[in-house]
Protein backbone atom coordinates (compact mmCIF):
# COMPACT_ATOMS: atom_id res chain seq x y z
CA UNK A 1 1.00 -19.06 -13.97
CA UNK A 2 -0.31 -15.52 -15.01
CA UNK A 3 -4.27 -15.09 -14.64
CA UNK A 4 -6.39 -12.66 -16.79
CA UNK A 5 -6.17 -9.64 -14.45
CA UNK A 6 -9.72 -8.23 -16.54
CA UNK A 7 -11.36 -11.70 -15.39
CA UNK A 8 -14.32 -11.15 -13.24
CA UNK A 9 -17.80 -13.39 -12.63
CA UNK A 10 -20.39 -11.06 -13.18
CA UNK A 11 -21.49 -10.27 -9.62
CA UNK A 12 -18.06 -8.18 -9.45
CA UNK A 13 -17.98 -4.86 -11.00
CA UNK A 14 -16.63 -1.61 -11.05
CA UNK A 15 -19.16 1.20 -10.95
CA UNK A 16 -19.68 3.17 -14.11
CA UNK A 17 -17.79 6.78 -13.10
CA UNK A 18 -14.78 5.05 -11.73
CA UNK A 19 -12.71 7.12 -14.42
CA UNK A 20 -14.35 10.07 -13.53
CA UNK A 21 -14.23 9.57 -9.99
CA UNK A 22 -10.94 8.92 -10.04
CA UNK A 23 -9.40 11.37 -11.70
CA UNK A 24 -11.26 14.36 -9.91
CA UNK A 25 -10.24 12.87 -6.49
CA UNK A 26 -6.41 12.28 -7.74
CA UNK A 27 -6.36 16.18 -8.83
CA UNK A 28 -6.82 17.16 -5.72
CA UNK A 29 -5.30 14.38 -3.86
CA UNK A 30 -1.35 14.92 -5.44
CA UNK A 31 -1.65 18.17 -5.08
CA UNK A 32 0.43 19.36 -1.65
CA UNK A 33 -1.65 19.87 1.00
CA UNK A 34 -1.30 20.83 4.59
CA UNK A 35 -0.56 18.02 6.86
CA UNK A 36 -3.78 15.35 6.98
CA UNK A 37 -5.00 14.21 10.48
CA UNK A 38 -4.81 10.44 9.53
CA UNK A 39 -7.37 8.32 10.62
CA UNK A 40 -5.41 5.20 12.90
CA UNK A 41 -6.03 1.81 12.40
CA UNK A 42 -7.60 -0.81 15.08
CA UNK A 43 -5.45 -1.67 18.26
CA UNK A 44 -3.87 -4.76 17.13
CA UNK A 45 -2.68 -3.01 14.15
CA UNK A 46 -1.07 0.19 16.34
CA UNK A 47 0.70 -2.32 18.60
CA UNK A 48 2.84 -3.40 15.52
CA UNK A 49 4.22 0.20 14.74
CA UNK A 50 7.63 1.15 14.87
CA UNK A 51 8.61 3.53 17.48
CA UNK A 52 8.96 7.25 16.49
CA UNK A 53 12.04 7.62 17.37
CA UNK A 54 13.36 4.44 15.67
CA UNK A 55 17.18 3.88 15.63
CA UNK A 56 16.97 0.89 13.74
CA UNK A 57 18.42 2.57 10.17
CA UNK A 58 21.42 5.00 11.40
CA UNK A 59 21.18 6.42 8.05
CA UNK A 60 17.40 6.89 8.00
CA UNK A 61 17.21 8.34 11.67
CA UNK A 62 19.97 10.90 10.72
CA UNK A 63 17.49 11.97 7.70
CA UNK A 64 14.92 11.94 9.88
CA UNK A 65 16.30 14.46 12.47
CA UNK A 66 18.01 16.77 9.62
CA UNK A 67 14.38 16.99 8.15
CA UNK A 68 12.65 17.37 11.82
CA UNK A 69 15.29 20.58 12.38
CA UNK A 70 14.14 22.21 8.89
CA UNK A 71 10.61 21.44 9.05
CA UNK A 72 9.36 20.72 12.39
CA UNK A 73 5.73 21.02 11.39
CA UNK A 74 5.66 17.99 9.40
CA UNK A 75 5.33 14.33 10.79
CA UNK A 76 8.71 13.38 10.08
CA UNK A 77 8.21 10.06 11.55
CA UNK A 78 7.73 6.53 10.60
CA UNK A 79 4.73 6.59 8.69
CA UNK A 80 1.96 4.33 10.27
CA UNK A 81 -0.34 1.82 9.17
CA UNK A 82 -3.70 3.52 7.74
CA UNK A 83 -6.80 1.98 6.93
CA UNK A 84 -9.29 -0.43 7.99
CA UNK A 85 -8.23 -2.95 10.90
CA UNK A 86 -10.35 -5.38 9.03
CA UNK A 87 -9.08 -5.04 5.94
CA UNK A 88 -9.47 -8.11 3.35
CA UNK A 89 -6.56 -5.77 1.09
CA UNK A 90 -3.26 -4.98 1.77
CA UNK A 91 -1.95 -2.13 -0.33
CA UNK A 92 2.35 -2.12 -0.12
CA UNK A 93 4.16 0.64 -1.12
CA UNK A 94 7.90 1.31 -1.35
CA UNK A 95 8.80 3.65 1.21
CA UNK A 96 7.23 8.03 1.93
CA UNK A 97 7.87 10.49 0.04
CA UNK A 98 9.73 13.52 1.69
CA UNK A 99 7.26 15.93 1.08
CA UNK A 100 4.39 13.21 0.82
CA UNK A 101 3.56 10.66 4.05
CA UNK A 102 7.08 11.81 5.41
CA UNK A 103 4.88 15.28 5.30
CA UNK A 104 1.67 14.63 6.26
CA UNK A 105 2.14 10.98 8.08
CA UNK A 106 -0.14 9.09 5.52
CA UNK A 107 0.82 6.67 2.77
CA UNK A 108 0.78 7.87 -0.38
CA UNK A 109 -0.32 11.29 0.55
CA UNK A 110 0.51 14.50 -1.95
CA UNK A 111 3.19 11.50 -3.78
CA UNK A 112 2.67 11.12 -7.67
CA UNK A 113 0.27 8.80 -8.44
CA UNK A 114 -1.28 8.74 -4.40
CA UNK A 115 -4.08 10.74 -5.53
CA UNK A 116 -4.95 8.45 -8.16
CA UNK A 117 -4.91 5.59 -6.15
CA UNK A 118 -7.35 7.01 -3.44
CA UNK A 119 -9.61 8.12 -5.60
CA UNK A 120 -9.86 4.90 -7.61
CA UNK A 121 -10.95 3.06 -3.89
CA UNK A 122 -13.17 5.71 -3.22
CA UNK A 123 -14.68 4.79 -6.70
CA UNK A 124 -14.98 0.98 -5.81
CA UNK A 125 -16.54 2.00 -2.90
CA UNK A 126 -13.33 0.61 -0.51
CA UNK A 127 -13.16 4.64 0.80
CA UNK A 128 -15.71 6.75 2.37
CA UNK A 129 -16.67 9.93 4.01
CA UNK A 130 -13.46 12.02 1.84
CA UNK A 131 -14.91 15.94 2.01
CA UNK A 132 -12.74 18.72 1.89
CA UNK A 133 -10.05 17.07 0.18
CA UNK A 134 -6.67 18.81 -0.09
CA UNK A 135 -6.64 19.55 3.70
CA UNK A 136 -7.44 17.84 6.79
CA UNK A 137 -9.28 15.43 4.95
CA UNK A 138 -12.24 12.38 6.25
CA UNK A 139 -10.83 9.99 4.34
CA UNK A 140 -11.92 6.56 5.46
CA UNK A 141 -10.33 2.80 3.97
CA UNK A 142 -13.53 0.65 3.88
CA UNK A 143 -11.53 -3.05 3.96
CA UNK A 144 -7.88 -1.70 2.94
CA UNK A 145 -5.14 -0.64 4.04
CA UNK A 146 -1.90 1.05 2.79
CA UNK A 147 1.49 0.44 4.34
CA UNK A 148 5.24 0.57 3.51
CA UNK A 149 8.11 -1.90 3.08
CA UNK A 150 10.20 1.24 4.65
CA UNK A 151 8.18 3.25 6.87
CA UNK A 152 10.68 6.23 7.24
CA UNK A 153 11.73 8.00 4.33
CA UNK A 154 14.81 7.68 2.76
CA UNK A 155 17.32 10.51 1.22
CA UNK A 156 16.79 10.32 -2.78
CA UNK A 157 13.58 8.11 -1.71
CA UNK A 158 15.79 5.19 -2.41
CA UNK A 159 15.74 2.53 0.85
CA UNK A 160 18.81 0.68 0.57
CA UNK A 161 18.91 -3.64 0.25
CA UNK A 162 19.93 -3.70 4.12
CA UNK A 163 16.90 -0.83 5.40
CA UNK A 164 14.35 -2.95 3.41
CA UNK A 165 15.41 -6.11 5.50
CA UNK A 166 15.61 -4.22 8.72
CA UNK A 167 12.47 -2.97 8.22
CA UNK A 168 10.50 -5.69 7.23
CA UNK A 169 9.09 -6.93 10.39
CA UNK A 170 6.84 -3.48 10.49
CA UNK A 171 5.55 -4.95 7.17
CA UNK A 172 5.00 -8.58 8.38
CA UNK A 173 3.44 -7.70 11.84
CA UNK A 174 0.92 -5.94 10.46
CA UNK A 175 -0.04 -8.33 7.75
CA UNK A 176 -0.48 -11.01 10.22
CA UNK A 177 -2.67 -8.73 12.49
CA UNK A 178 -4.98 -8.56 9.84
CA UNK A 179 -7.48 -11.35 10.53
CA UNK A 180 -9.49 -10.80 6.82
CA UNK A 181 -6.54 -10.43 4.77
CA UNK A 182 -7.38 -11.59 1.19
CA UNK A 183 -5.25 -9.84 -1.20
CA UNK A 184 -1.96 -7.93 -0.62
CA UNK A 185 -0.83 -5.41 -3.46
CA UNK A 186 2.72 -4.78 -4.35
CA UNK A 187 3.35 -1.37 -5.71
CA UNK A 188 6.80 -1.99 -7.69
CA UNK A 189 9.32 -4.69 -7.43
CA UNK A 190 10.98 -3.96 -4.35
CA UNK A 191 7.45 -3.69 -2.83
CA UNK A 192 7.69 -6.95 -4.24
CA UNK A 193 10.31 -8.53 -2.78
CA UNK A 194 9.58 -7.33 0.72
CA UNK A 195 5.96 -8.21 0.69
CA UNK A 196 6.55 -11.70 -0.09
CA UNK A 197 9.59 -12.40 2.67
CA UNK A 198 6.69 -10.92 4.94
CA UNK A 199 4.05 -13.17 4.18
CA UNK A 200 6.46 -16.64 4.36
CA UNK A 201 7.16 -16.84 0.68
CA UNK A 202 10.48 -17.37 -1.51
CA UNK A 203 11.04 -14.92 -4.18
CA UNK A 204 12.17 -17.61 -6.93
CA UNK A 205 8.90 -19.04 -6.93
CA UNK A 206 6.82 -15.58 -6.75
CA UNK A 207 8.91 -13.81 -9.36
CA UNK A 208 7.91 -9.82 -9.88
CA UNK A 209 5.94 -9.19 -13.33
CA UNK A 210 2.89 -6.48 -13.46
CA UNK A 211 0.15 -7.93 -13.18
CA UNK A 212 1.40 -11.24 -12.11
CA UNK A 213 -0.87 -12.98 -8.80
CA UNK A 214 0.31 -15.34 -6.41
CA UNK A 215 -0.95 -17.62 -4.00
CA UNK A 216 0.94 -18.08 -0.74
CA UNK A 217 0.00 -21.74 1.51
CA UNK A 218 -1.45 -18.85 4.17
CA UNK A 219 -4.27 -18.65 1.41
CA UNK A 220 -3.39 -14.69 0.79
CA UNK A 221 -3.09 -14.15 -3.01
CA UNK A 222 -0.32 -11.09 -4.06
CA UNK A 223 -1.05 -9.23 -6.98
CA UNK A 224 1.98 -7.18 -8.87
CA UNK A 225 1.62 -3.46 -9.71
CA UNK A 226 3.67 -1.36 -11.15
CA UNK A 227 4.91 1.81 -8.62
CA UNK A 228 2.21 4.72 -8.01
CA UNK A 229 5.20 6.68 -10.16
CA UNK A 230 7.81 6.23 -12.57
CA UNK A 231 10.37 9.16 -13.49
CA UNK A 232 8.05 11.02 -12.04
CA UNK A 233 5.16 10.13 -14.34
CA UNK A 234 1.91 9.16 -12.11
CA UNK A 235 0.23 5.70 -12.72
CA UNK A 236 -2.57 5.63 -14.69
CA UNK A 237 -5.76 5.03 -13.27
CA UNK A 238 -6.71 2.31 -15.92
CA UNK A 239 -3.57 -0.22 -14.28
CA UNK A 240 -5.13 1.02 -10.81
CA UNK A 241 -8.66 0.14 -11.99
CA UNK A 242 -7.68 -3.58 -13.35
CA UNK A 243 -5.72 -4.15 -10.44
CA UNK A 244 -8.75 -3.57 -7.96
CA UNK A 245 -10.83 -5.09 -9.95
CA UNK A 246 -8.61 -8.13 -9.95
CA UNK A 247 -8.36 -7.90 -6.02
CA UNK A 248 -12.17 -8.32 -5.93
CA UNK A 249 -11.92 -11.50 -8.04
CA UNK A 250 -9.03 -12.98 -5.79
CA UNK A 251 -10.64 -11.81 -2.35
CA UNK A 252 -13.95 -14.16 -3.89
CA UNK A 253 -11.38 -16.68 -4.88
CA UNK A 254 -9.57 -16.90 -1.20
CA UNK A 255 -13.21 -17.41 0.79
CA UNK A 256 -13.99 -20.53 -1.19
CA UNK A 257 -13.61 -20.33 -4.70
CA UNK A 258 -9.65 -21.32 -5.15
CA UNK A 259 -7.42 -23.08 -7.79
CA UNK A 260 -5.27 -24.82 -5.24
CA UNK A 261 -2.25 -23.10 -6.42
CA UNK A 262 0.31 -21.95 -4.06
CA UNK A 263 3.56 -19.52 -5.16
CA UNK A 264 6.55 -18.93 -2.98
CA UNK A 265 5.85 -22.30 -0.43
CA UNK A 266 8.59 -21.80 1.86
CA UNK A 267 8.42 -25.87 2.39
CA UNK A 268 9.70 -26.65 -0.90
């Protein structure tokens, strides 16, 4: 069943500059930067990180040490949790880009559309405290986090089928360390895919489709984006906006207003 992502009772709204917001932070934000000092997430949520030395992906350690011998300034390291060890919202991407979280150690940072997507939380008010943006930056997630399926990054930024499944426990630890987790969003369909093996579900019955939401037995609703970039094109804010905004609705939904309905039951 497909919901009206634009739905929203009337206590739920997006502030008035979100556009503008948005797209002044996201300038700045996908530009490159110098490496960000990211801010770590609670205890429970560090505990769950992968070492940084991780062996786990042959081929992704190998990338990881070429890239550590040509550019031993950057993190070049699997890229940690960051956010809010309260968060009610899960934000999954794919896996860093090499010059982007790889870089800096942040989701998202200096990647195509990463900008864009920070600045359209800091216009809902789910960020805080960003000054001096395009260098060792404030930024604060007020009730988020961001996280990815593959937390090193991969040659080609392509993760292969068998590194997605090897690294999914560094996705599903964390989720379940979340106490509040509402809403998890998938950023692309192999987001997708990984996102709902890590919170219990089965893929036939939570098929991918943008915008799509689905309600795992754990109450946690997952709502479908398309990637923060596609050929290199940046999302556009107005899918990032309805998304949110459709996050809000769900997080209401999941504390006591819910349909029933449950996607993915791994029972049946």
């Amino acid at each position: 069943m497909m919901t009206d992502p634009t739905a929203a009772p009337a206590d739920i709204a997006a502030p008035a500059d979100i556009a503008a917001n948005a797209d002044i932070a996201a300038n700045a934000l996908d530009a490159e930067a110098p490496a960000a000092s990211p801010a770590p997430a609670a205890t429970e949520l560090a505990v769950t990180e992968p070492p940084r030395d991780c062996p786990l992906c042959p081929r992704l350690a190998a990338f990881r040490a070429e890239q550590r011998l040509a550019h031993p300034d950057w993190h070049n390291a699997p890229v940690p949790v960051f956010g809010d060890g309260d968060a009610w919202l899960a934000i999954v991407g794919l896996s860093p880009g090499l010059k982007g979280g790889n870089r800096t150690g942040r989701t998202f940072d200096a990647e195509k559309g990463g900008g864009t997507l920070y600045g359209t939380l800091l216009a809902f008010r789910l960020a805080h405290d960003h000054v001096d943006i395009g260098t060792a930056d404030d930024l604060v997630l007020d009730g988020v986090v961001t996280i990815d399926a593959v937390r090193c990054v991969p040659p080609n930024n392509q993760p292969t089928k068998d590194e997605l499944l090897t690294c999914r426990p560094f996705l599903a630890a964390p989720l379940a360390a979340l106490p509040e987790l509402r809403v998890v969003v998938a950023l692309g369909e192999d987001a997708h895919r990984s996102a709902v093996k890590a919170l219990g579900g089965k893929l036939p019955k939570a098929p991918y489709a943008a915008m799509a939401d689905h309600r795992f037995p754990s109450g946690v609703w997952l709502i479908d984006c398309a990637p923060l970039a596609t050929d290199g094109v940046g999302i556009d804010a107005a899918v990032l906006e309805a998304v949110i905004a459709r996050a809000l609705v769900l997080r209401s939904m999941a504390e006591g207003r819910t349909d029933g309905r449950a996607d993915g039951d791994p029972a049946e």
